[in-house]
PDB file of N, CA and C in Angstrom:
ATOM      1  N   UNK A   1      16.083  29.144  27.760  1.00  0.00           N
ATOM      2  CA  UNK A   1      14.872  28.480  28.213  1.00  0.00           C
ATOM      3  C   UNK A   1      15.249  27.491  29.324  1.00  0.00           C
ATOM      4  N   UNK A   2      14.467  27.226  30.333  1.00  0.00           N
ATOM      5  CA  UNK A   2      14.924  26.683  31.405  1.00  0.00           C
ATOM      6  C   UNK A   2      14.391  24.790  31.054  1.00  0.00           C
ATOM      7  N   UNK A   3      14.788  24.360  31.972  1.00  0.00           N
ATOM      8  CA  UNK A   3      14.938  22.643  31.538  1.00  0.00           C
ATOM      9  C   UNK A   3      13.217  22.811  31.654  1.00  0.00           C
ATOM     10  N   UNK A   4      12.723  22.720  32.762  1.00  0.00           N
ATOM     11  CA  UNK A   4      10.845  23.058  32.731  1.00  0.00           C
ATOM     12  C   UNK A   4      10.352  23.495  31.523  1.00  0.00           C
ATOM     13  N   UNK A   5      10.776  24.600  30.872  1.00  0.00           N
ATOM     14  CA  UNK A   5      10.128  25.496  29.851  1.00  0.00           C
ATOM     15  C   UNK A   5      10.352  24.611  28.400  1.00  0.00           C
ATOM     16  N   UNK A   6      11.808  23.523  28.423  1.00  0.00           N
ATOM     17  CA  UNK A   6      11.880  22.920  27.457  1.00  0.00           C
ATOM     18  C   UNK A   6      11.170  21.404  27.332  1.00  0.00           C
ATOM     19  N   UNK A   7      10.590  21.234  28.429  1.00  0.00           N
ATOM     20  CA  UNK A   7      10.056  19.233  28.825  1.00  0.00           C
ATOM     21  C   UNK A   7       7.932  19.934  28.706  1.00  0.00           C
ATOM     22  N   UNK A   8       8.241  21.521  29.127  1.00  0.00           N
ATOM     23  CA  UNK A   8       6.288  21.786  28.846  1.00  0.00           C
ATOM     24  C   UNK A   8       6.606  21.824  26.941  1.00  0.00           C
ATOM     25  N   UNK A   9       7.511  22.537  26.305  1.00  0.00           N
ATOM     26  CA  UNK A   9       6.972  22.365  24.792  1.00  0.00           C
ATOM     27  C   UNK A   9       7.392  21.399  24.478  1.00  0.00           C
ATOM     28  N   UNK A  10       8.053  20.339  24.848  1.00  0.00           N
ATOM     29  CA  UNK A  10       8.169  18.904  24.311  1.00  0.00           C
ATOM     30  C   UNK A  10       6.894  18.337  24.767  1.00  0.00           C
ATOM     31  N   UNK A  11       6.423  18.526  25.325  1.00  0.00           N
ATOM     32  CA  UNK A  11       4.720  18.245  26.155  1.00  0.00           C
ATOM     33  C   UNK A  11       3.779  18.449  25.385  1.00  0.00           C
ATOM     34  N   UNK A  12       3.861  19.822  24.414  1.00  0.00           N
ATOM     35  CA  UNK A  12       2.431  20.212  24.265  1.00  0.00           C
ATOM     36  C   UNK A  12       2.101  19.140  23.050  1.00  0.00           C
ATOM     37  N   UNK A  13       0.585  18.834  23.155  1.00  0.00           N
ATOM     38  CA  UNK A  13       0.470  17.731  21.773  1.00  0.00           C
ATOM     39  C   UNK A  13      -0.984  18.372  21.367  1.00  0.00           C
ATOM     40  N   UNK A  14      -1.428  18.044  20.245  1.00  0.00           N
ATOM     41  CA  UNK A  14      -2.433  18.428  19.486  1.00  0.00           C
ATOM     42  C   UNK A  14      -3.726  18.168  20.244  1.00  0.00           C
ATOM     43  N   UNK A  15      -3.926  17.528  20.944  1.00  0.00           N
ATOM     44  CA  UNK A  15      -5.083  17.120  22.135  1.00  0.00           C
ATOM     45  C   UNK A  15      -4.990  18.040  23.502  1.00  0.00           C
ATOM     46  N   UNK A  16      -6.295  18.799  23.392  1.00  0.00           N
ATOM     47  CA  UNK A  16      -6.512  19.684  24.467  1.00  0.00           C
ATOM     48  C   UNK A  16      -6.307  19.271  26.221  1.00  0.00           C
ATOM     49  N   UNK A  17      -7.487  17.770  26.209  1.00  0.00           N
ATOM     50  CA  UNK A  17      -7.154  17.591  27.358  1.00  0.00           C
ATOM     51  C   UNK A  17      -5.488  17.061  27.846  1.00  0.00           C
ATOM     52  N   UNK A  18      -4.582  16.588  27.009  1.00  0.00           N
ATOM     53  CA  UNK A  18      -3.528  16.072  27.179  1.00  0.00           C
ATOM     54  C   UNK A  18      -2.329  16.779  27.995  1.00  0.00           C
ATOM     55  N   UNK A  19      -2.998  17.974  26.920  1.00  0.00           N
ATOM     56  CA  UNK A  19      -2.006  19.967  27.058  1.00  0.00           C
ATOM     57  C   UNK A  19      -2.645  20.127  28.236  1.00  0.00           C
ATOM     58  N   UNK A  20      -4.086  20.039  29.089  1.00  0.00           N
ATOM     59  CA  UNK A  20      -4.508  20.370  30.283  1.00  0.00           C
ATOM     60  C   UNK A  20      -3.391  19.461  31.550  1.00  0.00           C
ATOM     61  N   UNK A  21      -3.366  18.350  31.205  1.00  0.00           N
ATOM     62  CA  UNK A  21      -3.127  17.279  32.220  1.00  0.00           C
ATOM     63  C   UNK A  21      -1.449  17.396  32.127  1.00  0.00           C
ATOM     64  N   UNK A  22      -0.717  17.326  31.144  1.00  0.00           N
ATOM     65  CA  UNK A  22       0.454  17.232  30.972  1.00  0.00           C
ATOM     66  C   UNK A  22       1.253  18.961  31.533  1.00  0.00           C
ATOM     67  N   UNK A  23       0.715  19.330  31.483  1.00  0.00           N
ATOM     68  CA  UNK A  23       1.105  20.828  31.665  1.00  0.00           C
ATOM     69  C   UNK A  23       0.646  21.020  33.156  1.00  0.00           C
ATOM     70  N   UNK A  24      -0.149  20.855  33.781  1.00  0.00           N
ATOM     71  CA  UNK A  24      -0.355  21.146  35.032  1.00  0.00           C
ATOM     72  C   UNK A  24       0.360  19.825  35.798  1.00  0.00           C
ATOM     73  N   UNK A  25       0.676  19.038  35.414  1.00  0.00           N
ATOM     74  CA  UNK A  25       1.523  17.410  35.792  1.00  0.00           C
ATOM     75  C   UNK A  25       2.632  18.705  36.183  1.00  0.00           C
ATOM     76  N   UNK A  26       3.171  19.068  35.346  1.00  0.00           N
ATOM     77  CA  UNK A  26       4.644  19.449  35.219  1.00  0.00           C
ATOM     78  C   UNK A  26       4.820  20.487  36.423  1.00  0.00           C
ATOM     79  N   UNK A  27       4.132  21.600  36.027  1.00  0.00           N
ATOM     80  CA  UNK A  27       4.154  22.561  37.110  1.00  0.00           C
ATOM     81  C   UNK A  27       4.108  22.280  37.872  1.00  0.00           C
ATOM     82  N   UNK A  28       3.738  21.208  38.639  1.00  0.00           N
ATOM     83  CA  UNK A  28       3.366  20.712  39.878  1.00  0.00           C
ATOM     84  C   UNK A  28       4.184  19.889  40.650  1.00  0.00           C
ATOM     85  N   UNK A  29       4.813  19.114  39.274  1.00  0.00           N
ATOM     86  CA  UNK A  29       5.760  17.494  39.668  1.00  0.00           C
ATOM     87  C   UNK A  29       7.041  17.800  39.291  1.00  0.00           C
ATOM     88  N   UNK A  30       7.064  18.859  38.411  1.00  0.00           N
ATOM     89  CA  UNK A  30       8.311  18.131  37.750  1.00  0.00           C
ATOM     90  C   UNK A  30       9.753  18.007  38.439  1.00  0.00           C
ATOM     91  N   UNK A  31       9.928  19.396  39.077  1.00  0.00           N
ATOM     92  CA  UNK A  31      10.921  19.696  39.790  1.00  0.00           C
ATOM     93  C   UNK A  31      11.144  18.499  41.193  1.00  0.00           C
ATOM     94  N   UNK A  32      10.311  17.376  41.546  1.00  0.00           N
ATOM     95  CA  UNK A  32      10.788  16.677  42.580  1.00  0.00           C
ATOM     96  C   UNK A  32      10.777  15.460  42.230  1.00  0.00           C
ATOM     97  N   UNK A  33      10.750  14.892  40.517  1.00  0.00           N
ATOM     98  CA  UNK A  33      10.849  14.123  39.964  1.00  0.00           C
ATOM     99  C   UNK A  33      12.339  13.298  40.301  1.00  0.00           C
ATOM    100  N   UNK A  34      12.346  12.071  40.466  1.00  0.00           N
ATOM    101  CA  UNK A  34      13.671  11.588  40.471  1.00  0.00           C
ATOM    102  C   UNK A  34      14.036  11.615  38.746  1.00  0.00           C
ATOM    103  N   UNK A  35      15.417  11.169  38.814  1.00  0.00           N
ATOM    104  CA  UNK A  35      16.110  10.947  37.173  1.00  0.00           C
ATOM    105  C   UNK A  35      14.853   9.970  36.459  1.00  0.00           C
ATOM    106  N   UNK A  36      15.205   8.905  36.983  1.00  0.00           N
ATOM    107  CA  UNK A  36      14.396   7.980  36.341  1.00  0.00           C
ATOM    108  C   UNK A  36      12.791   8.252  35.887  1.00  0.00           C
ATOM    109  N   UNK A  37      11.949   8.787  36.978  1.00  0.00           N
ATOM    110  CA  UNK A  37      10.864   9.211  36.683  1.00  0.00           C
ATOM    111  C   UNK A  37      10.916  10.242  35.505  1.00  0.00           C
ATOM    112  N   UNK A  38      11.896  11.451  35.273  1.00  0.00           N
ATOM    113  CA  UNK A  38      11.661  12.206  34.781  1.00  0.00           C
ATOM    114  C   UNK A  38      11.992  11.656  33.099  1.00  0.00           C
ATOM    115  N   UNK A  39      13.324  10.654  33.017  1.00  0.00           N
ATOM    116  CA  UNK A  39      13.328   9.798  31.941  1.00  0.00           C
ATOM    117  C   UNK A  39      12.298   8.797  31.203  1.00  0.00           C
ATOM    118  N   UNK A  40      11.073   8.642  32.014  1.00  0.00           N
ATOM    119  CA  UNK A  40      10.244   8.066  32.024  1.00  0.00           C
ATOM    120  C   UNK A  40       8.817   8.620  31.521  1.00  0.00           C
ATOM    121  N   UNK A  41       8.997   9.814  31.856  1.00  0.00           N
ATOM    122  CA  UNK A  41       8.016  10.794  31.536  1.00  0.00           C
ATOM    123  C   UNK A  41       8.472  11.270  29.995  1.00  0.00           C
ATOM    124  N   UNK A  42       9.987  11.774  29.915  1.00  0.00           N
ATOM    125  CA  UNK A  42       9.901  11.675  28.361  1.00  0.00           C
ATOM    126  C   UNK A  42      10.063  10.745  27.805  1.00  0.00           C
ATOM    127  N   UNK A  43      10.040   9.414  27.726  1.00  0.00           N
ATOM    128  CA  UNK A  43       9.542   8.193  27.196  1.00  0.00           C
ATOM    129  C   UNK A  43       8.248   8.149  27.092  1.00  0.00           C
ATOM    130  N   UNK A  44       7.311   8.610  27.609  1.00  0.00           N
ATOM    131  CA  UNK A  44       6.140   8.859  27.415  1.00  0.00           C
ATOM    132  C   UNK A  44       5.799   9.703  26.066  1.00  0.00           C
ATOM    133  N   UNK A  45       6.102  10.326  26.117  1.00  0.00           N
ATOM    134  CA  UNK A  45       5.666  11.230  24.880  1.00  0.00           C
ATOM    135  C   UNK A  45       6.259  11.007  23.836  1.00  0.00           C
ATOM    136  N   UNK A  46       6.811   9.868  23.504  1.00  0.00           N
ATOM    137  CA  UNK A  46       6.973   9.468  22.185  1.00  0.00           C
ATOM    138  C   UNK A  46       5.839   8.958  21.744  1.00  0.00           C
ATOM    139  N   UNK A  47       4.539   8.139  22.895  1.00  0.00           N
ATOM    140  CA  UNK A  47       3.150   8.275  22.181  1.00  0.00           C
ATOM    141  C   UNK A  47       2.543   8.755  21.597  1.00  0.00           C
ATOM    142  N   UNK A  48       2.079   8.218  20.369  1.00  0.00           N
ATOM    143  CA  UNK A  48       1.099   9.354  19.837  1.00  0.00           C
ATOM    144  C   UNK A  48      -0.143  10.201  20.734  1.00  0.00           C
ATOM    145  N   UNK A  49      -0.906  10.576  20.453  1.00  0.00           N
ATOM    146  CA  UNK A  49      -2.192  11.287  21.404  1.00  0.00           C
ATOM    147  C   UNK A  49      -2.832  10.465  21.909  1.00  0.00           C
ATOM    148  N   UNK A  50      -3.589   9.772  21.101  1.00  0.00           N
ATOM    149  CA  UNK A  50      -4.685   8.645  21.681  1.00  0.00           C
ATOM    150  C   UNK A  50      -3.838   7.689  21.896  1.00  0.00           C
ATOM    151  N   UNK A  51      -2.973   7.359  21.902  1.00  0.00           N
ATOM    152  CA  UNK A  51      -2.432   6.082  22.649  1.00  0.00           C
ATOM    153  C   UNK A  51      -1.849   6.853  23.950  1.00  0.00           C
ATOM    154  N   UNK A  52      -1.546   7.762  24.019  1.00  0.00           N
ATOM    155  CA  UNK A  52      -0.819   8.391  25.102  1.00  0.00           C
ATOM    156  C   UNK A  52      -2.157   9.029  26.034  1.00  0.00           C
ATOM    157  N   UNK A  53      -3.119   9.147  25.661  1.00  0.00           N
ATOM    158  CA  UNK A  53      -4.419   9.135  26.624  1.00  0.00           C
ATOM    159  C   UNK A  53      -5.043   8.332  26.634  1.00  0.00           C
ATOM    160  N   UNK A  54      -4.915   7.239  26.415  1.00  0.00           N
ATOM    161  CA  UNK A  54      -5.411   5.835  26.921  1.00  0.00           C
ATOM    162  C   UNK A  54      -4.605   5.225  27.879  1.00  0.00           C
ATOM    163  N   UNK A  55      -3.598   5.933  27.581  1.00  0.00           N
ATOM    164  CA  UNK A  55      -2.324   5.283  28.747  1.00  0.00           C
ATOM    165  C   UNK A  55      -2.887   5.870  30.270  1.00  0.00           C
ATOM    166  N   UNK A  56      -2.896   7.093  30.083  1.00  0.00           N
ATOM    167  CA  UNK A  56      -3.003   8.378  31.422  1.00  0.00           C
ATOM    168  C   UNK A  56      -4.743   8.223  31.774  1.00  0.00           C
ATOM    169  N   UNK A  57      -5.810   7.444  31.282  1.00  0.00           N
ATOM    170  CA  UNK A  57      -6.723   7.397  31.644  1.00  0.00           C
ATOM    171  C   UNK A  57      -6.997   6.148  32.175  1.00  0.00           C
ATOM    172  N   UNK A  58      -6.034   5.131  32.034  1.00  0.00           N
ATOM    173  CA  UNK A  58      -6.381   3.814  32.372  1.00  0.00           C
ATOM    174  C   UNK A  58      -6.880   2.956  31.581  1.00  0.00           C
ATOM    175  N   UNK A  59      -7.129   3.565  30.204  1.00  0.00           N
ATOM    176  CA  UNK A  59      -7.653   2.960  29.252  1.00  0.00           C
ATOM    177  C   UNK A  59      -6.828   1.322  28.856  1.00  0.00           C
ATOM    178  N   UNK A  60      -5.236   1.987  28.334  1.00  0.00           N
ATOM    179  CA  UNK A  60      -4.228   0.920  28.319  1.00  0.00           C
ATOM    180  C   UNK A  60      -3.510   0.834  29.250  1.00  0.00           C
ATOM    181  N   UNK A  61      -2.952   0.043  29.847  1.00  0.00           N
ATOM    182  CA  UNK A  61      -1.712  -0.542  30.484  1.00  0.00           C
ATOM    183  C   UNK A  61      -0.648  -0.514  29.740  1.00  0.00           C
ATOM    184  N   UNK A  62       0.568   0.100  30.794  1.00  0.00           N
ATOM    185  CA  UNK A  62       1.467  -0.293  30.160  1.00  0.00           C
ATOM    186  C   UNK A  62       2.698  -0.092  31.303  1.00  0.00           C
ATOM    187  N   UNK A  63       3.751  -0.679  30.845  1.00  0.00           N
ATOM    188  CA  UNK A  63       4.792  -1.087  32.270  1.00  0.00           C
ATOM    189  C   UNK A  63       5.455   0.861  32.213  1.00  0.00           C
ATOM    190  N   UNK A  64       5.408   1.190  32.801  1.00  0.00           N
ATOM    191  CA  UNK A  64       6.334   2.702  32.670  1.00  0.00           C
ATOM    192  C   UNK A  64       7.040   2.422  34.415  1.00  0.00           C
ATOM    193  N   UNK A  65       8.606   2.278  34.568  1.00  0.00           N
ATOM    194  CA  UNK A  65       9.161   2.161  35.639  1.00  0.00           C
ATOM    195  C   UNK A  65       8.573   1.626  36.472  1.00  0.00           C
ATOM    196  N   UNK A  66       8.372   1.831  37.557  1.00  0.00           N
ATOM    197  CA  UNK A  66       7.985   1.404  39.197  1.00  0.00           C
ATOM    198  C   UNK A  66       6.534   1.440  39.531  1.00  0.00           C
ATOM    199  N   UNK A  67       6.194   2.461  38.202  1.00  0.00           N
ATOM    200  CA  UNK A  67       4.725   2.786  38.278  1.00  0.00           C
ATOM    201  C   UNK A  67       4.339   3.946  39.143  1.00  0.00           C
ATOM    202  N   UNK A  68       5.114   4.489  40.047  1.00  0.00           N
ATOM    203  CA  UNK A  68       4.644   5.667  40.527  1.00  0.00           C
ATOM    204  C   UNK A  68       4.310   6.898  39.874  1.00  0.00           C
ATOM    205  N   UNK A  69       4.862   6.803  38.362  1.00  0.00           N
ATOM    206  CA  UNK A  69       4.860   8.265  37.497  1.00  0.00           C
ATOM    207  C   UNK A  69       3.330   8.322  37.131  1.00  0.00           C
ATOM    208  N   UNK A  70       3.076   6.952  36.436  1.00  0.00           N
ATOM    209  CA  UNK A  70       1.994   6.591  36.248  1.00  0.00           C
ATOM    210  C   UNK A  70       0.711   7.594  36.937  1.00  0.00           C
ATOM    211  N   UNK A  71       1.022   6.890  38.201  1.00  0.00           N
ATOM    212  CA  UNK A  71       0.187   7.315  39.431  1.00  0.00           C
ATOM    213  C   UNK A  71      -0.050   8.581  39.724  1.00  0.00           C
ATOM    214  N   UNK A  72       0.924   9.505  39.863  1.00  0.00           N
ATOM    215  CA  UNK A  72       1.355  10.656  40.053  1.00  0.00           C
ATOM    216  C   UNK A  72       0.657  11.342  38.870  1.00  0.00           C
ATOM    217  N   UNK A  73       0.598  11.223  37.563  1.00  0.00           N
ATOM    218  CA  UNK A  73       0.154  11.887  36.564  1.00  0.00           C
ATOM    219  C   UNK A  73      -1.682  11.638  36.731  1.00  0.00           C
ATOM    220  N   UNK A  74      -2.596  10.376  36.636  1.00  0.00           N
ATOM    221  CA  UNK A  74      -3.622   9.762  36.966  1.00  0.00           C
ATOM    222  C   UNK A  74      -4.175  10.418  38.218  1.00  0.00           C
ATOM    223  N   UNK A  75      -3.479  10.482  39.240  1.00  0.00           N
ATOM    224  CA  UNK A  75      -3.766  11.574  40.534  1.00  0.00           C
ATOM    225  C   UNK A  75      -3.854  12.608  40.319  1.00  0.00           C
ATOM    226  N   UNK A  76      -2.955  13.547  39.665  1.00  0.00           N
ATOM    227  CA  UNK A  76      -3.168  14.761  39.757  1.00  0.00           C
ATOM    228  C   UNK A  76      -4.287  15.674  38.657  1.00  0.00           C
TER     229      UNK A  76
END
């Protein structure tokens, strides 16, 4: 399984829109991710669901690196 194929099923979570947003994030981003961003992104998903889509909707704040991942996920 390729590093992509193993960071989308560490991705998938019980929330539909999450699996929409997180999965098309990837395909899209993942490969021009720096280290850090991409360390950052799986620090992310130690959230549960609803805290982890409150994060990606703006709901909560929260410090994740430089903040561009943030951005990058919220954008796309």
């Amino acid at each position: 399984m390729s590093e992509l194929g193993r960071v989308l099923w560490r991705s998938r979570r019980g929330m539909l829109e999450l699996d929409l947003v997180l999965s098309g994030f990837l395909e899209r981003h993942w490969k021009s991710l720096d280290p850090d961003q991409a360390r950052d992104y799986l620090a992310l998903l130690e959230y549960p669901d609803a805290e982890l889509w409150d994060i990606i909707t703006g709901k909560r704040e929260i410090r994740v690196g430089d903040g561009t991942l943030l951005q990058l996920i919220r954008m796309d």
